[in-house]
PDB file of N, CA and C in Angstrom:
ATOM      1  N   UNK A   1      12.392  18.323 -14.699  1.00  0.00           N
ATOM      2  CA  UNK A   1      11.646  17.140 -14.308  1.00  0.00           C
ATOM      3  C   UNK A   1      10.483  16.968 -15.290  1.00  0.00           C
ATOM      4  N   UNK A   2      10.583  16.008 -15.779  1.00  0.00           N
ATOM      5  CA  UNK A   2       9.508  15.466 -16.899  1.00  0.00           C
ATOM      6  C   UNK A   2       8.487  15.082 -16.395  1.00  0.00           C
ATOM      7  N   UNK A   3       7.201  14.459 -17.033  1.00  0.00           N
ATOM      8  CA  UNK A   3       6.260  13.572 -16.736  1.00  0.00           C
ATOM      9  C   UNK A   3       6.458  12.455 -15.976  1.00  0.00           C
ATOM     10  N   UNK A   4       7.352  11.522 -16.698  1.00  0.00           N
ATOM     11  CA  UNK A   4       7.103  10.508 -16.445  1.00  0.00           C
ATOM     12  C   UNK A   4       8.233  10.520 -15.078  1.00  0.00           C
ATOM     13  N   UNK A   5       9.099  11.246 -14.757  1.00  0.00           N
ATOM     14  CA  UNK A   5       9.675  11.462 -13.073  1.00  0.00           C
ATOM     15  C   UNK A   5       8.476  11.637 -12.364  1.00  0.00           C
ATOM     16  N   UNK A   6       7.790  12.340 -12.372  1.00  0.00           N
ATOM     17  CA  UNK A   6       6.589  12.981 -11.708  1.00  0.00           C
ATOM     18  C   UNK A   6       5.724  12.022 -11.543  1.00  0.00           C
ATOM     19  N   UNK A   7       5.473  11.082 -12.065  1.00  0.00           N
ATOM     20  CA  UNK A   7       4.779   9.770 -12.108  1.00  0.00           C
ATOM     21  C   UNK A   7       5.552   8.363 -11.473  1.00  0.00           C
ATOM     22  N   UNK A   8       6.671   8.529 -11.782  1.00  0.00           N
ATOM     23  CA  UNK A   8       7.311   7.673 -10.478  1.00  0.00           C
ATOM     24  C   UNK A   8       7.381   8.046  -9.253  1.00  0.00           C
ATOM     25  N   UNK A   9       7.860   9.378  -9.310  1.00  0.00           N
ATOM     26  CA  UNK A   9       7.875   9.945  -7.730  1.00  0.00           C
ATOM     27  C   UNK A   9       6.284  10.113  -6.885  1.00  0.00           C
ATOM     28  N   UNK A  10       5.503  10.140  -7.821  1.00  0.00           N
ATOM     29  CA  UNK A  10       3.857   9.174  -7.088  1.00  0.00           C
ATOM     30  C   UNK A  10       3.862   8.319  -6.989  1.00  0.00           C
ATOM     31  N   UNK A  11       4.447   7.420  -7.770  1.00  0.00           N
ATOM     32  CA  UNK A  11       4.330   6.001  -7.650  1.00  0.00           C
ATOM     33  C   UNK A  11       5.097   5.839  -5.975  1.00  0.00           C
ATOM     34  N   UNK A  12       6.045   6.074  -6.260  1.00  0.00           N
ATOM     35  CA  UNK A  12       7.264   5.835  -4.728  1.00  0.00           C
ATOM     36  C   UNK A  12       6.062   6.505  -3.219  1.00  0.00           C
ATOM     37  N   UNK A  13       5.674   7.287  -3.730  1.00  0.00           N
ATOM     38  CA  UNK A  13       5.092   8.028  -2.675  1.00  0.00           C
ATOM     39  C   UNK A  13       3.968   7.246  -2.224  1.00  0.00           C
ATOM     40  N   UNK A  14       3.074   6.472  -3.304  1.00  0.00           N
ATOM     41  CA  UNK A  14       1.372   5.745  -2.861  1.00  0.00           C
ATOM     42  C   UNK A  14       2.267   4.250  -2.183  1.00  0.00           C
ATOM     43  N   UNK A  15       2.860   4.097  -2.454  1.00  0.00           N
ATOM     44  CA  UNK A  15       3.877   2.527  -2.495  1.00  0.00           C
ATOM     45  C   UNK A  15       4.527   2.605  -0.781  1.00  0.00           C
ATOM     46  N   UNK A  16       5.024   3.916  -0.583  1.00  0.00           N
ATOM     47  CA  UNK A  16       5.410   3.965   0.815  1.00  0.00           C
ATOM     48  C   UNK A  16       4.648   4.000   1.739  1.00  0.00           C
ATOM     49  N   UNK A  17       3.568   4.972   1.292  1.00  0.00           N
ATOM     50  CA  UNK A  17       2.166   4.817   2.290  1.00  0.00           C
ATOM     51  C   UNK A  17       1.647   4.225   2.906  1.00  0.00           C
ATOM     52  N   UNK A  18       1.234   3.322   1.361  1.00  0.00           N
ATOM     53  CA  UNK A  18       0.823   2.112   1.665  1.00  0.00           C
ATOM     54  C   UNK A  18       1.141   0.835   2.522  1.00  0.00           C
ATOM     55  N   UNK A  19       2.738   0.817   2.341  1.00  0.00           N
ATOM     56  CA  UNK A  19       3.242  -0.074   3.369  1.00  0.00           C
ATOM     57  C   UNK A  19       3.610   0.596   4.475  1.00  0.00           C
ATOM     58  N   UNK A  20       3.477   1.671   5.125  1.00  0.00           N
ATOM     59  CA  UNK A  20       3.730   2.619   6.265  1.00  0.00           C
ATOM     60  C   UNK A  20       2.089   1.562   6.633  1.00  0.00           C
ATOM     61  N   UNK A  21       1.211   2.269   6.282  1.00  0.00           N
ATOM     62  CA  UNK A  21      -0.127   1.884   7.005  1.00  0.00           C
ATOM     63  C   UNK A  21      -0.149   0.373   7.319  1.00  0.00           C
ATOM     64  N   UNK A  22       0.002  -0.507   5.876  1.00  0.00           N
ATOM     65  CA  UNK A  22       0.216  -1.921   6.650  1.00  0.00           C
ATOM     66  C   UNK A  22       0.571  -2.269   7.787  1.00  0.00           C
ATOM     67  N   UNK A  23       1.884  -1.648   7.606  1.00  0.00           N
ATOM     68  CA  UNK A  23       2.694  -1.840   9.359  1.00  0.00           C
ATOM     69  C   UNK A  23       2.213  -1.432  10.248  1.00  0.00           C
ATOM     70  N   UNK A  24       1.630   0.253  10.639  1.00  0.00           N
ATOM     71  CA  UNK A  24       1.191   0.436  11.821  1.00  0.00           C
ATOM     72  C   UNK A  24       0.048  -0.385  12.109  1.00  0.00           C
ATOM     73  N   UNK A  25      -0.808  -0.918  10.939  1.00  0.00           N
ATOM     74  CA  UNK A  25      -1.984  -1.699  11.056  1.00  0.00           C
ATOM     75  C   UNK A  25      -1.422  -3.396  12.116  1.00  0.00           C
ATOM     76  N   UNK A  26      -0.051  -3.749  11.622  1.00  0.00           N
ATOM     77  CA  UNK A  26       0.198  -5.120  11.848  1.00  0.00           C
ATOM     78  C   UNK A  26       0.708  -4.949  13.391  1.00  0.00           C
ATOM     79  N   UNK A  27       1.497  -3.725  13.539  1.00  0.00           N
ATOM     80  CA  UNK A  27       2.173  -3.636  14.883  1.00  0.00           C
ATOM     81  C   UNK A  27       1.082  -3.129  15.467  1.00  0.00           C
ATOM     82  N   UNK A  28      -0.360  -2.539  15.573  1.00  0.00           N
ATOM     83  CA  UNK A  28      -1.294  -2.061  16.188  1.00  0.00           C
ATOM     84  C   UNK A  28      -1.958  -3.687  16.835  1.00  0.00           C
ATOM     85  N   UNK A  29      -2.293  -4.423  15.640  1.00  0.00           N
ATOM     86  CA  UNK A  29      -2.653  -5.475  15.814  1.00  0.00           C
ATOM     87  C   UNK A  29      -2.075  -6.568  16.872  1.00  0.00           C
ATOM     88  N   UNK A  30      -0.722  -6.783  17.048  1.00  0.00           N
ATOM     89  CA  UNK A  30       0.382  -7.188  17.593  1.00  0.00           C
ATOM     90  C   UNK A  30       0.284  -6.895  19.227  1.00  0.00           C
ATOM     91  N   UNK A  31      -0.512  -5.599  19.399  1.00  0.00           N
ATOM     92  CA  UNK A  31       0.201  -4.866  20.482  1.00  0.00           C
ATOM     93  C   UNK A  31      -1.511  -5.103  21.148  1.00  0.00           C
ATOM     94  N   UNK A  32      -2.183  -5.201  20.773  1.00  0.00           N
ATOM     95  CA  UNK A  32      -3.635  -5.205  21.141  1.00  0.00           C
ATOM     96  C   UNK A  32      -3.926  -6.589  21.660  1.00  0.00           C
ATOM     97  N   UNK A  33      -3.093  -7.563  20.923  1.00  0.00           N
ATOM     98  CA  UNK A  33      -3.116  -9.004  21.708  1.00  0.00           C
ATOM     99  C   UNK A  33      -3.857  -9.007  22.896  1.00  0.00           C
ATOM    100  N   UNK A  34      -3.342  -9.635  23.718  1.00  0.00           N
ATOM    101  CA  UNK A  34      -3.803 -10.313  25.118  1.00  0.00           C
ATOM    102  C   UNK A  34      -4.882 -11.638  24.908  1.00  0.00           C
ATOM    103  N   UNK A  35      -6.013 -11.763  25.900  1.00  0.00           N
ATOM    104  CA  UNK A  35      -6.920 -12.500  26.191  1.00  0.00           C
ATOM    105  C   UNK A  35      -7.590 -13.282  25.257  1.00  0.00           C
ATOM    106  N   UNK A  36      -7.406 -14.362  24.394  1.00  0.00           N
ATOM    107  CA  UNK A  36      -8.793 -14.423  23.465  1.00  0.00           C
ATOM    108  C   UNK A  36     -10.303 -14.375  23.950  1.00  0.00           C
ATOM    109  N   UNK A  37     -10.746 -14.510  25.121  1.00  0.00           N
ATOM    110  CA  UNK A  37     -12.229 -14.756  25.227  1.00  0.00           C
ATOM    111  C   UNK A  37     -12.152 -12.945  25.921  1.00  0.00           C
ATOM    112  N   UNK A  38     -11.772 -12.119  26.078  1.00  0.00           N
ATOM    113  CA  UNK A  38     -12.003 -11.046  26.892  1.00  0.00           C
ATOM    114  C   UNK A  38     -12.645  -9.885  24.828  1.00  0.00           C
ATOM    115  N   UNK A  39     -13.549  -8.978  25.823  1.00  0.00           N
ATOM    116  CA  UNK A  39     -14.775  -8.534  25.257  1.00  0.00           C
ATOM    117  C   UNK A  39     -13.715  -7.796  23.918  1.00  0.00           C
ATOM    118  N   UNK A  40     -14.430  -7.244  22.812  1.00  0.00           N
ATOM    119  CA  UNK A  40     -13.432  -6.259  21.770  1.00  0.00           C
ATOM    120  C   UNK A  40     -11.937  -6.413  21.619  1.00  0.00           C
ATOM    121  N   UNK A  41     -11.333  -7.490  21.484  1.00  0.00           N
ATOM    122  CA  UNK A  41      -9.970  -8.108  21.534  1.00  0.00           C
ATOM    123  C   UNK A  41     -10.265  -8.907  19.537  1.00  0.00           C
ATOM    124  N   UNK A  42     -11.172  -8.822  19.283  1.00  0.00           N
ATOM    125  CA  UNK A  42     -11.280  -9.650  17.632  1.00  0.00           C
ATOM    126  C   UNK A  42     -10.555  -8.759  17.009  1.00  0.00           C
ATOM    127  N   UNK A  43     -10.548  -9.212  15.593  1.00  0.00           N
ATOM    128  CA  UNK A  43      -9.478  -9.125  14.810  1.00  0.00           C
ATOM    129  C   UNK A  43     -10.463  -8.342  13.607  1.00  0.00           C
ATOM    130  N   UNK A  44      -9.751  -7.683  12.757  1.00  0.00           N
ATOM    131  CA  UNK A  44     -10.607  -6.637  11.946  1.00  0.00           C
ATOM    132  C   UNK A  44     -11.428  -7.357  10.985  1.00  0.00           C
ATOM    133  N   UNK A  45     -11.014  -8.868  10.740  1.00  0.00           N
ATOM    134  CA  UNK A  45     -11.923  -9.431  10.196  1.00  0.00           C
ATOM    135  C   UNK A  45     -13.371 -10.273  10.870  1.00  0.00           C
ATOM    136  N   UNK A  46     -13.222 -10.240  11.761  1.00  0.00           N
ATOM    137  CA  UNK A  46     -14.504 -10.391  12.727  1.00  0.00           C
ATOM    138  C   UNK A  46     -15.284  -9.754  12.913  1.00  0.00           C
ATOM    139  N   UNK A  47     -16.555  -9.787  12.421  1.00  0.00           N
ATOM    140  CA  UNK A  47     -17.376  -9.028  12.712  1.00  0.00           C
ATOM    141  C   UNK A  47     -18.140  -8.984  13.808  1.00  0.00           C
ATOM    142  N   UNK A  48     -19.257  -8.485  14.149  1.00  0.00           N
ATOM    143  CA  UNK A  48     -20.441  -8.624  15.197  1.00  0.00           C
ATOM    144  C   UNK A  48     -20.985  -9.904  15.320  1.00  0.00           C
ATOM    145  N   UNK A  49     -20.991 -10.459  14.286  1.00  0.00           N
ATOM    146  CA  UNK A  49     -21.648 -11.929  14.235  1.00  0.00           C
ATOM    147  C   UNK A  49     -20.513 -12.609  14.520  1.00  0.00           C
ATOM    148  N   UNK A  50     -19.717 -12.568  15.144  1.00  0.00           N
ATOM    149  CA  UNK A  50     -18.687 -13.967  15.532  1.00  0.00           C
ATOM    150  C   UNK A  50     -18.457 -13.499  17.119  1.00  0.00           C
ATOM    151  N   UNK A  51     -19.185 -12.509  17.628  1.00  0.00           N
ATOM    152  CA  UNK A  51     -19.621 -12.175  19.035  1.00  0.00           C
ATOM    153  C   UNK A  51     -20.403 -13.159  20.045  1.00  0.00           C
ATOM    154  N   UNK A  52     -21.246 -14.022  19.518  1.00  0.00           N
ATOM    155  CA  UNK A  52     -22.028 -15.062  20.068  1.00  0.00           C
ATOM    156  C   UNK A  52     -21.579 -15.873  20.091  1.00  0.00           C
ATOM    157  N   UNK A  53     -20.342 -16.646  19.106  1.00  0.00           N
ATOM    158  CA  UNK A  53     -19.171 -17.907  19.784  1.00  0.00           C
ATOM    159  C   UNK A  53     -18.567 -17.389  20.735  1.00  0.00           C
ATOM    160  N   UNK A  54     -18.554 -16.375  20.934  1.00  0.00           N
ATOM    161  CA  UNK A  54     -17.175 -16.281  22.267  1.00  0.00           C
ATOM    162  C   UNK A  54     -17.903 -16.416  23.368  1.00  0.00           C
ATOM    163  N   UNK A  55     -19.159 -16.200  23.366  1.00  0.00           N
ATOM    164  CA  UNK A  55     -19.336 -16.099  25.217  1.00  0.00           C
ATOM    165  C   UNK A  55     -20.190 -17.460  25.292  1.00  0.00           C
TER     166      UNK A  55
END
């Protein structure tokens, strides 16, 4: 096994990860649904400051 195997087979490896985590991130997201106005239900791009439109 050469270098440059050894460097794809990282590559394959950061590449799977990466989309492993996406997913549990999207199906976490998915599954957390319910209520929009009920308390800690926002979305990871919401911060603290988008806390005072909801109520």
């Amino acid at each position: 096994m050469n270098q440059q195997d050894l460097l794809f087979l990282v590559l394959i490896l950061i590449t799977l990860s990466t989309l492993t985590i996406i997913i549990v991130q999207f199906v976490r997201s998915r599954r957390r649904g319910g209520s929009e106005d009920s308390r800690g239900s926002g979305n990871w791009w919401e911060g603290p400051w988008d806390d005072d439109r909801k109520s």
